[in-house]
N, C-alpha and C. Protein backbone atom coordinates (compact mmCIF):
# COMPACT_ATOMS: atom_id res chain seq x y z
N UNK A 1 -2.07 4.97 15.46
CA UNK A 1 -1.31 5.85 14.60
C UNK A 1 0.00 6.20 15.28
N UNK A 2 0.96 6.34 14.59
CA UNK A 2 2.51 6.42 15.38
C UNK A 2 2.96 7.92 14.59
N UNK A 3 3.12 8.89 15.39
CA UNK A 3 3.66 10.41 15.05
C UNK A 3 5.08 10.63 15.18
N UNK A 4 5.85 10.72 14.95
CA UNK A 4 7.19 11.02 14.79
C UNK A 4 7.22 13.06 15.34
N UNK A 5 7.72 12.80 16.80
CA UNK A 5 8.15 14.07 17.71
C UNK A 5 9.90 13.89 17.95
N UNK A 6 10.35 14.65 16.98
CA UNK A 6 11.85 15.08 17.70
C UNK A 6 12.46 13.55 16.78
N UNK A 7 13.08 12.79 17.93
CA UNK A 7 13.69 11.56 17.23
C UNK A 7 12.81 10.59 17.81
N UNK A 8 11.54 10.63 18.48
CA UNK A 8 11.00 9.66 19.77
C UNK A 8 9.68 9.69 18.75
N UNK A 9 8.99 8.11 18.87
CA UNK A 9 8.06 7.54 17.91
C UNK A 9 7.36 7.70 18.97
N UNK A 10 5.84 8.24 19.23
CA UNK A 10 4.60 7.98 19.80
C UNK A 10 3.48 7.39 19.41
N UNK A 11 2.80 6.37 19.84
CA UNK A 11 1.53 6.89 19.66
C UNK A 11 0.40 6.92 20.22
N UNK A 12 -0.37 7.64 19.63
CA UNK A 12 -1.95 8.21 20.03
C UNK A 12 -2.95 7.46 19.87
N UNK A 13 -3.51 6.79 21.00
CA UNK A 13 -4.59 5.84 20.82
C UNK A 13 -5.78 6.78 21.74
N UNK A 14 -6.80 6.25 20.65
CA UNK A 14 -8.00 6.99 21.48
C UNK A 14 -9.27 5.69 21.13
N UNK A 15 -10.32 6.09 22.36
CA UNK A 15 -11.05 5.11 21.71
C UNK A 15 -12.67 5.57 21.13
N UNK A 16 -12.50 6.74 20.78
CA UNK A 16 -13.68 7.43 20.25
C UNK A 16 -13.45 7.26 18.58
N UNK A 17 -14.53 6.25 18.06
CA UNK A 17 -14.32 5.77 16.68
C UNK A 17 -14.58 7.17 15.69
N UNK A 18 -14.97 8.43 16.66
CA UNK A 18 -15.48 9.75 15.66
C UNK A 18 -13.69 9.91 15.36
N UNK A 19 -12.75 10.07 16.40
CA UNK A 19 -11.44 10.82 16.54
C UNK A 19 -10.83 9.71 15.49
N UNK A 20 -10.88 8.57 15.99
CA UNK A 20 -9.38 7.59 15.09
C UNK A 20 -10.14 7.64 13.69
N UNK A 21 -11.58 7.93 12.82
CA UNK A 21 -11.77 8.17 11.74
C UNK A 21 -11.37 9.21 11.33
N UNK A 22 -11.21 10.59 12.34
CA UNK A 22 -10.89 11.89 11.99
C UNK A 22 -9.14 11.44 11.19
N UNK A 23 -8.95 10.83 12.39
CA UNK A 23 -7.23 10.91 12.22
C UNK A 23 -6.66 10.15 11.00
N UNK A 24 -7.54 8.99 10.73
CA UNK A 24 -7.30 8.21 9.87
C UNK A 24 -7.24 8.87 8.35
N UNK A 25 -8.54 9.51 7.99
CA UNK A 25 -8.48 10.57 6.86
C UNK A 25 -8.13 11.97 6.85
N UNK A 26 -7.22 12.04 8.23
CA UNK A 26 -6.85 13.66 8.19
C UNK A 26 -4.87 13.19 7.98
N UNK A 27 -4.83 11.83 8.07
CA UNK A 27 -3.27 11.52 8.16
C UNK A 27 -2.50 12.03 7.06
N UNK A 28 -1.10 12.63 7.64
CA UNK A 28 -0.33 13.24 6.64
C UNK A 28 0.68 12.43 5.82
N UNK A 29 1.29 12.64 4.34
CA UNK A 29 1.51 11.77 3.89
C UNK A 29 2.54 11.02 4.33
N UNK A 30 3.36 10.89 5.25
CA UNK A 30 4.37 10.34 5.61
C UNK A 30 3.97 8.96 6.71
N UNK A 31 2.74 9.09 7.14
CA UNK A 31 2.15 8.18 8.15
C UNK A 31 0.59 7.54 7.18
N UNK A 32 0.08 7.73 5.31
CA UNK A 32 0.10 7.13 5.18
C UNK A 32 0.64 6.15 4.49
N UNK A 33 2.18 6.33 4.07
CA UNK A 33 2.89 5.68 3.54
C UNK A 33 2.79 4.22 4.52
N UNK A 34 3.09 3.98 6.16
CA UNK A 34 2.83 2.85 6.91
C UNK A 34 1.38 2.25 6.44
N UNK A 35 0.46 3.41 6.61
CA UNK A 35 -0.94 2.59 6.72
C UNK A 35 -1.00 2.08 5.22
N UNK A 36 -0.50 2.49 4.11
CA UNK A 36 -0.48 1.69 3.16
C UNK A 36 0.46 0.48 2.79
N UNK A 37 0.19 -0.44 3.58
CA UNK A 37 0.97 -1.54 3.44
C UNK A 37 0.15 -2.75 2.74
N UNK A 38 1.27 -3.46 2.06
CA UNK A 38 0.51 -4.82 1.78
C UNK A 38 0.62 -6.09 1.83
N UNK A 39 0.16 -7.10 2.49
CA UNK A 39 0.74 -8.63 3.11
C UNK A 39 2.07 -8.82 1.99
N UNK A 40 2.81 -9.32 2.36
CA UNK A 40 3.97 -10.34 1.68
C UNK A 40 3.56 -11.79 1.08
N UNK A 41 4.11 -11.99 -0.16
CA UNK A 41 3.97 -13.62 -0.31
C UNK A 41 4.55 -14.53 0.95
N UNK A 42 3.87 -16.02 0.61
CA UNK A 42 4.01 -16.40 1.78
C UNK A 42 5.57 -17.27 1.03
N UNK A 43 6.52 -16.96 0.17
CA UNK A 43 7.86 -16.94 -0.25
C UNK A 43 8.46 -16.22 0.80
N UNK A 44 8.21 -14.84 -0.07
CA UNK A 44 9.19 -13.45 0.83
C UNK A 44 8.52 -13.31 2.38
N UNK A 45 7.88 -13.79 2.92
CA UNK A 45 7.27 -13.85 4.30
C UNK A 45 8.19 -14.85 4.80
N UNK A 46 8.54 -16.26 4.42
CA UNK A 46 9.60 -16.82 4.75
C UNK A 46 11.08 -16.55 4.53
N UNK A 47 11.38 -15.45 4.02
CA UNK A 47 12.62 -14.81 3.06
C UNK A 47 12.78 -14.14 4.48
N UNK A 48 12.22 -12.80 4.30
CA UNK A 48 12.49 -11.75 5.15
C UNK A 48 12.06 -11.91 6.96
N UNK A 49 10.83 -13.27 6.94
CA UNK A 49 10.49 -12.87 8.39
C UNK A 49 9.69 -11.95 8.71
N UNK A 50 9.44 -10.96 7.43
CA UNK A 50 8.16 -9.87 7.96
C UNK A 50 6.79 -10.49 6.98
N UNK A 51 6.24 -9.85 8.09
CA UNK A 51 4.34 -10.20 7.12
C UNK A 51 4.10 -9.19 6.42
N UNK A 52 4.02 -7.71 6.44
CA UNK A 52 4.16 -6.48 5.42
C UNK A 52 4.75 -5.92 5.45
N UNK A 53 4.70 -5.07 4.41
CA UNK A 53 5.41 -4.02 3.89
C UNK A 53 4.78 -2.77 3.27
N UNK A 54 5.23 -1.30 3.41
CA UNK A 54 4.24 -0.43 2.55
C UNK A 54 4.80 -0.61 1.37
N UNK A 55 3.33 -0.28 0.14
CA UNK A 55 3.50 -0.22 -1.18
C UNK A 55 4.80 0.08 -1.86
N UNK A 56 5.29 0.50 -2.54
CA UNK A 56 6.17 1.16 -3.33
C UNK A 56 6.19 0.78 -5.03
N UNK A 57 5.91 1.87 -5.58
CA UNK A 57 6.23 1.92 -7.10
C UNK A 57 7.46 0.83 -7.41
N UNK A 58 6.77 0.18 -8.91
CA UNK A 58 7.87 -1.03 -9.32
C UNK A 58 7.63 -2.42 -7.87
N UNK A 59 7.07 -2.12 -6.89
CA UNK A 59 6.88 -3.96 -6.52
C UNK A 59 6.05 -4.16 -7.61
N UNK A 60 5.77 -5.68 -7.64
CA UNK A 60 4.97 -6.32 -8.26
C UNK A 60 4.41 -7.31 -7.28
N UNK A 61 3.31 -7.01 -7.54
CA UNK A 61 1.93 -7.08 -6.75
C UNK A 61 0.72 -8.50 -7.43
N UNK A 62 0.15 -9.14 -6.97
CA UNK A 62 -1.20 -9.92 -7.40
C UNK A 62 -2.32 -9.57 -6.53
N UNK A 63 -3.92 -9.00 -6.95
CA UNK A 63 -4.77 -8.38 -6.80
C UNK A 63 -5.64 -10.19 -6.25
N UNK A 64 -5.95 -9.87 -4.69
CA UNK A 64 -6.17 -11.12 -3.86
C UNK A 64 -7.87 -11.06 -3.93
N UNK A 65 -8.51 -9.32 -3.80
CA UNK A 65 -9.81 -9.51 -3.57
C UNK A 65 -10.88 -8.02 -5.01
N UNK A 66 -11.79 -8.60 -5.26
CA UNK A 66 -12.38 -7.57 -6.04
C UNK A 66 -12.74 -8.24 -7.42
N UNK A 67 -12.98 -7.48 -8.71
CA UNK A 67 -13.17 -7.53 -9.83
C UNK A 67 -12.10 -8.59 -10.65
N UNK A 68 -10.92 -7.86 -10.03
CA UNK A 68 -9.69 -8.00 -10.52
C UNK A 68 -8.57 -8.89 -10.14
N UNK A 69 -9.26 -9.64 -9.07
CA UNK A 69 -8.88 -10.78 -8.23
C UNK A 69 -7.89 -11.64 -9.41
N UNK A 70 -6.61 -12.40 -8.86
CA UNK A 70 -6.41 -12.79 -10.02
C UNK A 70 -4.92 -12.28 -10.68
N UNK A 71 -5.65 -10.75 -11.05
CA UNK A 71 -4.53 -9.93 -11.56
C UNK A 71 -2.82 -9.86 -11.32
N UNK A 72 -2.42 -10.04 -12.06
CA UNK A 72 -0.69 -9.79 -11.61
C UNK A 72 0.34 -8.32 -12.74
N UNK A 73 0.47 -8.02 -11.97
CA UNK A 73 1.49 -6.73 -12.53
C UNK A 73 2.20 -5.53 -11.80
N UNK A 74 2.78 -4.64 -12.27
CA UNK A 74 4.05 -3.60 -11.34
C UNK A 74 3.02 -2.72 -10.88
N UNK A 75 3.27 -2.33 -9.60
CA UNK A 75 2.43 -0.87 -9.37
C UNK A 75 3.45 0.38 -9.79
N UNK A 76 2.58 1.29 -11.16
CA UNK A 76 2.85 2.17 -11.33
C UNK A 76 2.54 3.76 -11.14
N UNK A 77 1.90 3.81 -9.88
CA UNK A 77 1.83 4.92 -9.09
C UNK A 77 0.66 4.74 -7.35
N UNK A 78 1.50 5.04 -6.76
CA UNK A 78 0.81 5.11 -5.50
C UNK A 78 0.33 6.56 -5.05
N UNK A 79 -0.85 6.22 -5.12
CA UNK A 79 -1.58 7.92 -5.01
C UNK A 79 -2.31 7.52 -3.01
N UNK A 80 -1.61 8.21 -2.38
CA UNK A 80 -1.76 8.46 -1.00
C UNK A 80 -2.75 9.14 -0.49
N UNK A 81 -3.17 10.22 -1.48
CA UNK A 81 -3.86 11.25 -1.20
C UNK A 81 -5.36 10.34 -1.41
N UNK A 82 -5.79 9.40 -2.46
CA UNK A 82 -6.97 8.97 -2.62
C UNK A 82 -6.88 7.59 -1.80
N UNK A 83 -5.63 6.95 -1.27
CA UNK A 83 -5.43 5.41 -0.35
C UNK A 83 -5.62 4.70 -1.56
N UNK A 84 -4.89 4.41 -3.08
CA UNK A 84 -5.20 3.75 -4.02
C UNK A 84 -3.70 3.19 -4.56
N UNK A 85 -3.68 2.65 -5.27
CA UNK A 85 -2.41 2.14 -6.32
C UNK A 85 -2.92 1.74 -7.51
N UNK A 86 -2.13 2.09 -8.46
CA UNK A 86 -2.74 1.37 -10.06
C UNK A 86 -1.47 0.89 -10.41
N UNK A 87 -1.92 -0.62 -10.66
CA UNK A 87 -1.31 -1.29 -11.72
C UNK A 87 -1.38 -1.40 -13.09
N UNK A 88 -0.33 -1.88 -13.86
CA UNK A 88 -0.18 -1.59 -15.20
C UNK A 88 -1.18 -2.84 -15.76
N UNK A 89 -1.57 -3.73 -15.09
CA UNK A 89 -2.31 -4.73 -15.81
C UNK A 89 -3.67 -4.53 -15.63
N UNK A 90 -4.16 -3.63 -14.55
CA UNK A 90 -5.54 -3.51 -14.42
C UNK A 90 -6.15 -1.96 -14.72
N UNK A 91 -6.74 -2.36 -16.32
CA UNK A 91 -6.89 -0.92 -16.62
C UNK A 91 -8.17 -0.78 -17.01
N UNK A 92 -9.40 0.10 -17.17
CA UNK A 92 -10.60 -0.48 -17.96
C UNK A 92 -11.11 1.06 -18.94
N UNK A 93 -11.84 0.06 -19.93
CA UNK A 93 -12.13 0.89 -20.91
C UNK A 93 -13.09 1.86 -21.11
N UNK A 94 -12.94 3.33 -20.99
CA UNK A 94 -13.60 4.13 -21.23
C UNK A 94 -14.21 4.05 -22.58
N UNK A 95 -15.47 4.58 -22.64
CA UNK A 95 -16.42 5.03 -23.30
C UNK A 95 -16.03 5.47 -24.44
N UNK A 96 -15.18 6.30 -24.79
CA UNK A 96 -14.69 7.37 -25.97
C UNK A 96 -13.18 6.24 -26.49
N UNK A 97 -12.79 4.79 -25.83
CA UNK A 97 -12.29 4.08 -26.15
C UNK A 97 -10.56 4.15 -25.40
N UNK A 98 -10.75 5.17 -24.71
CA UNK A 98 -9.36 5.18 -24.38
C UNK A 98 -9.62 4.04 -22.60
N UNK A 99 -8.29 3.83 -22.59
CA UNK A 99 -7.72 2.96 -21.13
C UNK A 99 -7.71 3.92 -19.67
N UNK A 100 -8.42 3.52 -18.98
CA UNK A 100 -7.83 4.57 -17.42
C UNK A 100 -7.25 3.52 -16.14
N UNK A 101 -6.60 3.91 -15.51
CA UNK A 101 -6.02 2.58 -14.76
C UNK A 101 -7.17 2.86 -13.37
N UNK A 102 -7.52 1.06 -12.94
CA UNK A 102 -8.04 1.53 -11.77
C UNK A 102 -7.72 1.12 -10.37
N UNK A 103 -8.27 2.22 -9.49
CA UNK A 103 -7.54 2.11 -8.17
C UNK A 103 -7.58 0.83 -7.83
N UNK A 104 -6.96 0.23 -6.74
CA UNK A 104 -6.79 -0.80 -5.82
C UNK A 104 -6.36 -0.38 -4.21
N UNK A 105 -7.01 -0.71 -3.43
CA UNK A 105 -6.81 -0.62 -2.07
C UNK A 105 -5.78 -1.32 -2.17
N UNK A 106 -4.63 -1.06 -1.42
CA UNK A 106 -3.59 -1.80 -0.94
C UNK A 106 -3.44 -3.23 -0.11
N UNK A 107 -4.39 -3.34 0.71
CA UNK A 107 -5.01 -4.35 1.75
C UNK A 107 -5.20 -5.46 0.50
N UNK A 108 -6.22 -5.03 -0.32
CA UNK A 108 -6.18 -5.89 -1.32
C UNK A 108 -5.25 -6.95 -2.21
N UNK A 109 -4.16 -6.29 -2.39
CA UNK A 109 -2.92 -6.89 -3.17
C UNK A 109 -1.88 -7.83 -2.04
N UNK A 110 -1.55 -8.79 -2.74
CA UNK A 110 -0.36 -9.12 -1.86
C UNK A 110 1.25 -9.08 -3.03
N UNK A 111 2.06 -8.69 -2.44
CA UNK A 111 3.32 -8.20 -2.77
C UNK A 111 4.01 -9.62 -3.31
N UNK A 112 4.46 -9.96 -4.39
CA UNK A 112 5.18 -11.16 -5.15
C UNK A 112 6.39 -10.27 -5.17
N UNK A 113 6.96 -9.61 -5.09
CA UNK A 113 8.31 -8.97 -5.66
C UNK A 113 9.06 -8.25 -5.03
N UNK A 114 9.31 -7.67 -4.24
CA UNK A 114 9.98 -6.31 -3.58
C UNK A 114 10.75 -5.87 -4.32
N UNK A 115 10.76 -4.60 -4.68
CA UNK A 115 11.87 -3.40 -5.36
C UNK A 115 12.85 -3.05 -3.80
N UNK A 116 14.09 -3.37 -4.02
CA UNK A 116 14.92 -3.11 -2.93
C UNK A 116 15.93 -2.04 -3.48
N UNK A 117 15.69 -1.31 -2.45
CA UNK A 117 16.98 -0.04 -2.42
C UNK A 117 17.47 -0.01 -1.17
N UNK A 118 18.74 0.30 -0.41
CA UNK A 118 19.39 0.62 0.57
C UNK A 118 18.25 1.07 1.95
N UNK A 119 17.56 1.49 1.78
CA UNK A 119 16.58 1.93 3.02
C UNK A 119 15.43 0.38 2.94
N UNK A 120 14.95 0.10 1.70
CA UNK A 120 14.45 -1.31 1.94
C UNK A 120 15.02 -2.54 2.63
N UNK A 121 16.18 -2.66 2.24
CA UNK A 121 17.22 -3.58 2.83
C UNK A 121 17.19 -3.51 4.27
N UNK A 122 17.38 -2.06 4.73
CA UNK A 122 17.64 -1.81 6.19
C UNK A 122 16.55 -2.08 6.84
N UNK A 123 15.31 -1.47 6.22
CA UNK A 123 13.86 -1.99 7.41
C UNK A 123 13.49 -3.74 7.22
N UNK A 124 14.25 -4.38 6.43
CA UNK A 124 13.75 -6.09 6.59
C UNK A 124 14.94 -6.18 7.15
């Protein structure tokens, strides 16, 4: 895990699997924006030179492992607080007939698209 003190990046390695689980689900949202990252196509892996990237609303994503394997569409919300993303193509049908979108681990998806803004640009 890497903590941001002052302007100087640390981090805290421990090797008690009780502590790095503590830390892992006690992480605040700005550190798990990193841990939510997701492989690159192996296109933009030759594009940029990096292997991941964290999520961000509007990439477009294909779903590599699960139910939904397969799947291709935009992620339209990254919820940090549960470690999930829902895409607009993977939605399933409730009971009373309405649509609910369902989560996806991030690990899961690999990234076809990057949404680039000025701070994206700068970290590739």
């Amino acid at each position: 895990f890497l903590y941001f003190i002052g302007s100087q990046m640390t981090s805290i390695k421990c090797g008690s699997r009780r502590k790095a689980r503590r830390a892992h689900f006690q992480a605040p949202s700005h550190v798990r924006r990193i841990l939510m990252s997701a492989p690159l196509s192996k296109e933009l892996r030759a594009k940029y030179n990096v292997r991941a990237m964290p999520v961000r609303k509007d990439d477009e994503v294909v779903v590599k492992r699960g139910s939904f394997k397969g799947r291709e569409g935009k992620i339209t919300t990254c919820y940090r607080l549960k470690w999930i993303i829902h895409i607009d193509k993977v939605n399933r049908e409730k009971a009373n007939g309405s649509t609910v979108p369902v989560g996806i681990h991030p690990s899961n998806v690999e990234i076809t698209k990057l949404k680039l803004n000025h701070h994206r640009r700068a970290a590739l």
